[in-house]
PDB file of N, CA and C in Angstrom:
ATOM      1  N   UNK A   1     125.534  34.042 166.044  1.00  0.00           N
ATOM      2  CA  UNK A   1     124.587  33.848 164.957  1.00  0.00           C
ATOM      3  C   UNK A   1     125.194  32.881 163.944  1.00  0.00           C
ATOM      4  N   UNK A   2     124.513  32.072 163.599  1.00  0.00           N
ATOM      5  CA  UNK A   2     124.891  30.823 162.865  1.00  0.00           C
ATOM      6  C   UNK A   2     125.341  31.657 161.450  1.00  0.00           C
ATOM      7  N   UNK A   3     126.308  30.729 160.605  1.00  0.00           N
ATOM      8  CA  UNK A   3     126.405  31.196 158.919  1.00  0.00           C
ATOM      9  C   UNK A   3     125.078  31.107 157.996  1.00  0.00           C
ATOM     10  N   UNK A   4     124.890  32.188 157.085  1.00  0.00           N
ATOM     11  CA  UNK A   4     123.562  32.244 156.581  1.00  0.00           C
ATOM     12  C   UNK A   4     123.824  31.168 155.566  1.00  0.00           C
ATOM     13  N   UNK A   5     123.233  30.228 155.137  1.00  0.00           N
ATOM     14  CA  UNK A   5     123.038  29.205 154.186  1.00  0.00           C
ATOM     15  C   UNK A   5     122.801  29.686 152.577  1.00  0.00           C
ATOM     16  N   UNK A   6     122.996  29.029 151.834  1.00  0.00           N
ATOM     17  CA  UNK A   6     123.080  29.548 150.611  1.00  0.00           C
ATOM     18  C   UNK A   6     121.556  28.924 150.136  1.00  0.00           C
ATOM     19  N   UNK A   7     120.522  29.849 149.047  1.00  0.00           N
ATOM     20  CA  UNK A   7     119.679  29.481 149.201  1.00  0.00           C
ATOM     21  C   UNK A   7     119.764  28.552 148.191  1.00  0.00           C
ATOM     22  N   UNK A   8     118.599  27.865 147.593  1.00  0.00           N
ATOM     23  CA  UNK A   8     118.423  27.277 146.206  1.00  0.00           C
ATOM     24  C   UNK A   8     117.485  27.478 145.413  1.00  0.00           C
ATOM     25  N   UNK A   9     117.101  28.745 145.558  1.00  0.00           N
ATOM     26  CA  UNK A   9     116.493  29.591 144.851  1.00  0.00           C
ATOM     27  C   UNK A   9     117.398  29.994 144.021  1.00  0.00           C
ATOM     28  N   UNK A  10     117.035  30.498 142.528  1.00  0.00           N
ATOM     29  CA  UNK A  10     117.951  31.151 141.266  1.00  0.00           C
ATOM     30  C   UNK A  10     117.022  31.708 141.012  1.00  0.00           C
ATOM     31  N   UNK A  11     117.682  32.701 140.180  1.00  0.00           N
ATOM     32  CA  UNK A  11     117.058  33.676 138.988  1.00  0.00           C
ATOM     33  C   UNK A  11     117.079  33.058 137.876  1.00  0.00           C
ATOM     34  N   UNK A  12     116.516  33.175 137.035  1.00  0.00           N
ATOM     35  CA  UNK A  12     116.593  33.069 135.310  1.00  0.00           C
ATOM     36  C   UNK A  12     116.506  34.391 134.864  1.00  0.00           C
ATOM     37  N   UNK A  13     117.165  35.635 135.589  1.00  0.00           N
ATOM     38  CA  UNK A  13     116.974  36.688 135.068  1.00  0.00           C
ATOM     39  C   UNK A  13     118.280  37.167 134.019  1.00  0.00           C
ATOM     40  N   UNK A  14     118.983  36.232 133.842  1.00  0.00           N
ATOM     41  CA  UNK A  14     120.220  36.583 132.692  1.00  0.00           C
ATOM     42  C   UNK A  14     119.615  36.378 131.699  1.00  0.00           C
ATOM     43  N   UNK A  15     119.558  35.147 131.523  1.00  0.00           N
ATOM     44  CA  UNK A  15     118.662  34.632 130.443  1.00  0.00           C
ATOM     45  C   UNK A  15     117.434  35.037 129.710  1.00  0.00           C
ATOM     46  N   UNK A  16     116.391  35.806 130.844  1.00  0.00           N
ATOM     47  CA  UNK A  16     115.109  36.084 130.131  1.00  0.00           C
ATOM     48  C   UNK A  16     115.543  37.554 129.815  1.00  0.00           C
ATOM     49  N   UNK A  17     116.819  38.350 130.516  1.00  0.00           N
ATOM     50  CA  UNK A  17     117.068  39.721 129.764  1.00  0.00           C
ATOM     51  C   UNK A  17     117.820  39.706 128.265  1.00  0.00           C
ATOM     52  N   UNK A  18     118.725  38.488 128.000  1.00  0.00           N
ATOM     53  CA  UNK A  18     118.815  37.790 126.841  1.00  0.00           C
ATOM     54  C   UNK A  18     118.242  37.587 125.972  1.00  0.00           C
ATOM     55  N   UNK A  19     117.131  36.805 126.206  1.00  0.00           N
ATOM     56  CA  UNK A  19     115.744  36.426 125.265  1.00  0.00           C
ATOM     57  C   UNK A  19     114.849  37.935 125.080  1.00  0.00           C
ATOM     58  N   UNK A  20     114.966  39.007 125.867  1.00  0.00           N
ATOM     59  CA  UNK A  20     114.012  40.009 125.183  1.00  0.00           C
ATOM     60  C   UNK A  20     114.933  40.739 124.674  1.00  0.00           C
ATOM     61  N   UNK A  21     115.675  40.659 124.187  1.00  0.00           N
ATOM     62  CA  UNK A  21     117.014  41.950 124.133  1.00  0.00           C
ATOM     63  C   UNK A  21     117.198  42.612 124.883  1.00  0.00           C
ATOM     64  N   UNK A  22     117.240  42.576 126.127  1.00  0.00           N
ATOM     65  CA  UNK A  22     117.149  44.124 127.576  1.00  0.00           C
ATOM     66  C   UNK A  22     118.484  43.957 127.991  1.00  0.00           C
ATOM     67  N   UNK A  23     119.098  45.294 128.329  1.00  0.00           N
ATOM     68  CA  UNK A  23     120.075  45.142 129.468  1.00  0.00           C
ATOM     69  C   UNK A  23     119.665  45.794 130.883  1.00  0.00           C
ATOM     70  N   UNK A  24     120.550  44.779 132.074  1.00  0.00           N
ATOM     71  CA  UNK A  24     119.951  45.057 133.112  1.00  0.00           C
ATOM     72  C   UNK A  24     119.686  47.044 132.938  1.00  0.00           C
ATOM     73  N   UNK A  25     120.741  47.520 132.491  1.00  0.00           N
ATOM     74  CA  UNK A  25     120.509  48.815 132.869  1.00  0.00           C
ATOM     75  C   UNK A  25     119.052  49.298 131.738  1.00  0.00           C
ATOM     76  N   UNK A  26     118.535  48.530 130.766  1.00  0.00           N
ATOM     77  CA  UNK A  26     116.969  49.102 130.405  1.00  0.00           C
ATOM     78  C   UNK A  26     116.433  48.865 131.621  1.00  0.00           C
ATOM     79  N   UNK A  27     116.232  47.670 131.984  1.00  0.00           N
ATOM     80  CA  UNK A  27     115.407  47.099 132.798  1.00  0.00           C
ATOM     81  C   UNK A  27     115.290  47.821 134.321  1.00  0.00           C
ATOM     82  N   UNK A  28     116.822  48.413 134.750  1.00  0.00           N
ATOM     83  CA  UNK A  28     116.610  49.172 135.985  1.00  0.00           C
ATOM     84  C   UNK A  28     116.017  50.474 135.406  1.00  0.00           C
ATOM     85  N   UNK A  29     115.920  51.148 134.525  1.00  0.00           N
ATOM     86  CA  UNK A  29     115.248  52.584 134.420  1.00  0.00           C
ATOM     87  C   UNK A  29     113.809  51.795 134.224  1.00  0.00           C
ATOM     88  N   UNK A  30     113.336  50.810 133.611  1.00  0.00           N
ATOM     89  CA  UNK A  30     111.931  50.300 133.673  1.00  0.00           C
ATOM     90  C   UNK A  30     111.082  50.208 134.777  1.00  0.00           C
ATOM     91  N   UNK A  31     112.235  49.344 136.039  1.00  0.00           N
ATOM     92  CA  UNK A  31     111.467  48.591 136.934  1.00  0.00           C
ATOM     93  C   UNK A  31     111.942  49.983 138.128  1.00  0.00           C
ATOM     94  N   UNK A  32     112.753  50.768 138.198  1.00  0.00           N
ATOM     95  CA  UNK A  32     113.063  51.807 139.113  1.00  0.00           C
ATOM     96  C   UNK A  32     113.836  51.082 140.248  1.00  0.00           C
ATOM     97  N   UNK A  33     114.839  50.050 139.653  1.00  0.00           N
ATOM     98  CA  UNK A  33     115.246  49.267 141.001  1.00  0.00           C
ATOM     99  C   UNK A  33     116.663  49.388 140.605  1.00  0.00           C
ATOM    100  N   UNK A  34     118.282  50.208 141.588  1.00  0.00           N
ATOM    101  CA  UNK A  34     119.074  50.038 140.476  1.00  0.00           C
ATOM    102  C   UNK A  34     119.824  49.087 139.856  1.00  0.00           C
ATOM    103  N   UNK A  35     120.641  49.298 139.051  1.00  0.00           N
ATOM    104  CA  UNK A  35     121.603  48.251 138.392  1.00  0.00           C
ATOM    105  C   UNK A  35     122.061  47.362 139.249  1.00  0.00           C
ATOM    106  N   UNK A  36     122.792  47.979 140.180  1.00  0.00           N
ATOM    107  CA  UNK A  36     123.502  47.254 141.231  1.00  0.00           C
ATOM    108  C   UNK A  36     122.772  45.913 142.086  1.00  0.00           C
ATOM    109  N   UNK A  37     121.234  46.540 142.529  1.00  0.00           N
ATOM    110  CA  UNK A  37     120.731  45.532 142.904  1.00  0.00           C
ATOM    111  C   UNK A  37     120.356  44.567 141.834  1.00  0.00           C
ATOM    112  N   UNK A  38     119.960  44.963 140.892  1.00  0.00           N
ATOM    113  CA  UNK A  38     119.737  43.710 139.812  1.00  0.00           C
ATOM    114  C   UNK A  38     120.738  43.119 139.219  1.00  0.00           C
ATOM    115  N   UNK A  39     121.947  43.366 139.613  1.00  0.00           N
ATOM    116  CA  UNK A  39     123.029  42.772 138.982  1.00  0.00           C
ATOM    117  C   UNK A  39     123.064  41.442 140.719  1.00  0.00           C
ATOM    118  N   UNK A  40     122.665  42.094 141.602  1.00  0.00           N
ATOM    119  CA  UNK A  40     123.192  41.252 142.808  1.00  0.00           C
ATOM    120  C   UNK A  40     121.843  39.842 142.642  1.00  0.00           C
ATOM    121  N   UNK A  41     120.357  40.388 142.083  1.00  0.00           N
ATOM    122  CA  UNK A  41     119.632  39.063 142.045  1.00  0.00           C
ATOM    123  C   UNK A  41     120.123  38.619 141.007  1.00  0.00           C
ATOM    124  N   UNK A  42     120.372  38.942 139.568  1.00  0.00           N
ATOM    125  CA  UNK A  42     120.984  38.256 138.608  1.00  0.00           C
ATOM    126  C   UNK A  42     121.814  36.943 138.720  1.00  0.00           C
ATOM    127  N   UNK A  43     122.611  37.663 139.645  1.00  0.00           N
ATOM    128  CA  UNK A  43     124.173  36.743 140.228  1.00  0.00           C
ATOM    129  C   UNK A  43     123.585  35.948 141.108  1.00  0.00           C
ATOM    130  N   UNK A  44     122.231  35.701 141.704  1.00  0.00           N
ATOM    131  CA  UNK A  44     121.749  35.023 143.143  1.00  0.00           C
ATOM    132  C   UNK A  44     122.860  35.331 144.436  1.00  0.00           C
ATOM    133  N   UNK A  45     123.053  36.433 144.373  1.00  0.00           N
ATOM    134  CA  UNK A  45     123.566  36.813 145.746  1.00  0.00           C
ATOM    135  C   UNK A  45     122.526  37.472 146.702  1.00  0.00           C
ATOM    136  N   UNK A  46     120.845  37.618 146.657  1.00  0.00           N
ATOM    137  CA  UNK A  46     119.776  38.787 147.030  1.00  0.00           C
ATOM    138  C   UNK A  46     119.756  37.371 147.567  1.00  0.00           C
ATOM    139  N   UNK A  47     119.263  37.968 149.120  1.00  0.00           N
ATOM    140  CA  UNK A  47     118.502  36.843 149.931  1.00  0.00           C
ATOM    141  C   UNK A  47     116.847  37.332 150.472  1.00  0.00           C
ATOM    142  N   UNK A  48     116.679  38.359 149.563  1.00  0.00           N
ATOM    143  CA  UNK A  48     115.058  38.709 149.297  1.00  0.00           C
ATOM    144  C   UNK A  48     114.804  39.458 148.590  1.00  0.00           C
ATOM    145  N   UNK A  49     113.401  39.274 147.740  1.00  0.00           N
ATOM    146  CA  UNK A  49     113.108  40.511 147.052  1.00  0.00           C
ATOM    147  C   UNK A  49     111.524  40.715 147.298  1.00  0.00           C
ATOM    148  N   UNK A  50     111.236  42.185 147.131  1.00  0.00           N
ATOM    149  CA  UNK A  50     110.436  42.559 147.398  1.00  0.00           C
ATOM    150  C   UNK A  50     109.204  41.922 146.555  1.00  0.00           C
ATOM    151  N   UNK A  51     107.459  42.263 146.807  1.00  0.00           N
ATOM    152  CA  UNK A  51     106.898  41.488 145.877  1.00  0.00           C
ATOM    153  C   UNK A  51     106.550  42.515 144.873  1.00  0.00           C
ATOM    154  N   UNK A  52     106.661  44.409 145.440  1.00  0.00           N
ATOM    155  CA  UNK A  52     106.408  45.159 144.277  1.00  0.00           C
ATOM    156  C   UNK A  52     107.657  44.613 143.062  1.00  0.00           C
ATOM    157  N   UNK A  53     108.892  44.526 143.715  1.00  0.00           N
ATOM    158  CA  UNK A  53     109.948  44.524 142.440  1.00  0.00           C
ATOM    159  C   UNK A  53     109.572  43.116 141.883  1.00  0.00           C
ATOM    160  N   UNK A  54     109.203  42.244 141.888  1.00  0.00           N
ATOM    161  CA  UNK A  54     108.965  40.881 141.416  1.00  0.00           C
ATOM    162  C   UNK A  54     107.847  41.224 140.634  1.00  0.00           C
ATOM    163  N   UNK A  55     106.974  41.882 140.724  1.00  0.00           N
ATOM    164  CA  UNK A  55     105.784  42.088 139.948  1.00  0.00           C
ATOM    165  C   UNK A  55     106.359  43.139 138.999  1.00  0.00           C
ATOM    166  N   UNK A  56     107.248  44.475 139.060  1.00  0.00           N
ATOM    167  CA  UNK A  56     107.967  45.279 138.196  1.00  0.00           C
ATOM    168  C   UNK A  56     108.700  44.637 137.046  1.00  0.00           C
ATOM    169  N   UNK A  57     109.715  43.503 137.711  1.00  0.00           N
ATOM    170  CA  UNK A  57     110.200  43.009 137.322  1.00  0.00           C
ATOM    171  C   UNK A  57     109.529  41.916 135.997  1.00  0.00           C
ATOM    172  N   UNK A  58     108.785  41.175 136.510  1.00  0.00           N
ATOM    173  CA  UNK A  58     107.886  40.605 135.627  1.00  0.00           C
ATOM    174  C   UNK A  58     106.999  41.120 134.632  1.00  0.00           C
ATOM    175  N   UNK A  59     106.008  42.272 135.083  1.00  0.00           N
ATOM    176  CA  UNK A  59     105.483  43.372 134.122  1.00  0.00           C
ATOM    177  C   UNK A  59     106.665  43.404 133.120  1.00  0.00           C
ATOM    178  N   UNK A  60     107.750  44.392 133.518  1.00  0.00           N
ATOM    179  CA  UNK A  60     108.665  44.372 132.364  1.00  0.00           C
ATOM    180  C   UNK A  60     109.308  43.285 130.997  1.00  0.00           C
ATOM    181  N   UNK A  61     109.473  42.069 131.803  1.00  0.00           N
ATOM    182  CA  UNK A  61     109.994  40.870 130.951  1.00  0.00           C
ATOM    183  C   UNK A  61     108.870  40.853 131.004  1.00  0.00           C
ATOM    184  N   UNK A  62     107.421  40.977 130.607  1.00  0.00           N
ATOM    185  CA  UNK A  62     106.267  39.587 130.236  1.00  0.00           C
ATOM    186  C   UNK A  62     106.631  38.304 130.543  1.00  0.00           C
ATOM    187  N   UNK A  63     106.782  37.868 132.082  1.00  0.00           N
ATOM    188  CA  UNK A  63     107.086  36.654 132.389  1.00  0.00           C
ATOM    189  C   UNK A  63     106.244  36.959 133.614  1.00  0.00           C
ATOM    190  N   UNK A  64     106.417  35.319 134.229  1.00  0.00           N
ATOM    191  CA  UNK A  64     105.818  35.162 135.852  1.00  0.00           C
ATOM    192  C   UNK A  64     106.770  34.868 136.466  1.00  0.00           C
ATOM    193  N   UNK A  65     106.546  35.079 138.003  1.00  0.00           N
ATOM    194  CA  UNK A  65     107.570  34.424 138.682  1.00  0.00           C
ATOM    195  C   UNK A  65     108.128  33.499 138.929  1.00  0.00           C
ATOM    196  N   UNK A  66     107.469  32.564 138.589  1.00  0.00           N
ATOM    197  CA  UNK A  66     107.931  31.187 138.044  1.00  0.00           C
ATOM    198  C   UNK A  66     108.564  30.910 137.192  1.00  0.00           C
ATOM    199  N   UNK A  67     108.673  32.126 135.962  1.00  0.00           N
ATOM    200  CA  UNK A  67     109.917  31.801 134.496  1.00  0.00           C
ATOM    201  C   UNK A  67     110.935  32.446 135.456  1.00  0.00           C
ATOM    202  N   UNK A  68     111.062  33.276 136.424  1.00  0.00           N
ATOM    203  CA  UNK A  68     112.011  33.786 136.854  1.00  0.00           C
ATOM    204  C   UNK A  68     112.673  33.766 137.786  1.00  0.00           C
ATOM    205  N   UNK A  69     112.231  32.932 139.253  1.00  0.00           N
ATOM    206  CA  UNK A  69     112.763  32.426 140.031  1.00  0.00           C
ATOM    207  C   UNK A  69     112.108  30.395 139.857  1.00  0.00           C
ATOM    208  N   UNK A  70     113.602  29.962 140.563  1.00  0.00           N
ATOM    209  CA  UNK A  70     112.956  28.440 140.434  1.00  0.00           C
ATOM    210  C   UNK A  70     114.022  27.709 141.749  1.00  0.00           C
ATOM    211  N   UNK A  71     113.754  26.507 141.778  1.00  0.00           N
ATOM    212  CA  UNK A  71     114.161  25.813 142.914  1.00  0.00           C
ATOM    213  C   UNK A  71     115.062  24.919 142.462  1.00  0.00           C
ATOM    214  N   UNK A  72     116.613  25.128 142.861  1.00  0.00           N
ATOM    215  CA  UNK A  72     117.712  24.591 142.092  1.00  0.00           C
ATOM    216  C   UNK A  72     118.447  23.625 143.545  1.00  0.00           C
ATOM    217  N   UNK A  73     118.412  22.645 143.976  1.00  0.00           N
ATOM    218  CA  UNK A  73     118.902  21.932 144.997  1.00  0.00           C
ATOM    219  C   UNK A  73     120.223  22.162 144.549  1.00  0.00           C
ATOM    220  N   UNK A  74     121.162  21.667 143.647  1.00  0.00           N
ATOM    221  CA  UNK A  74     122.121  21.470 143.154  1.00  0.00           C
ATOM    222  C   UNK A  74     123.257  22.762 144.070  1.00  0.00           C
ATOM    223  N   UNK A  75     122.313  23.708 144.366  1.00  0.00           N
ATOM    224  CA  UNK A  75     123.241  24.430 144.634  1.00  0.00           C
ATOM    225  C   UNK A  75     123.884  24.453 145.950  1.00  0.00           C
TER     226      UNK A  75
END
């Protein structure tokens, strides 16, 4: 099996938990997803996420998925 590629997809989820005052750990008792995993999309180490948690996730920050994932070549 070939090496999995790194994606170039990011989060902006440091940042928009920044801008509302949240820490991941509000945000995991909010969205019911735990710390750990939201510390792993935070970091862009998740090579998927679900679309309930993307919609949890978003409900919570008042954002779309578009303030929160984006397309970073660079990486």
């Amino acid at each position: 099996m070939p090496p999995e590629e790194e994606s170039e997809i990011v989060t902006a989820l440091g940042e928009l938990l920044e801008t509302r005052g949240m820490t991941l750990v509000e945000l995991s008792e909010i969205v019911g997803v735990s710390v750990v995993n939201l510390s792993i999309l935070k970091n862009n180490r998740a090579r998927a996420i679900r679309f309930s948690t993307l919609t949890a996730i978003c409900r919570a920050l008042d954002c779309t998925p578009g303030d929160l994932l984006r397309l970073d070549p660079e990486t």
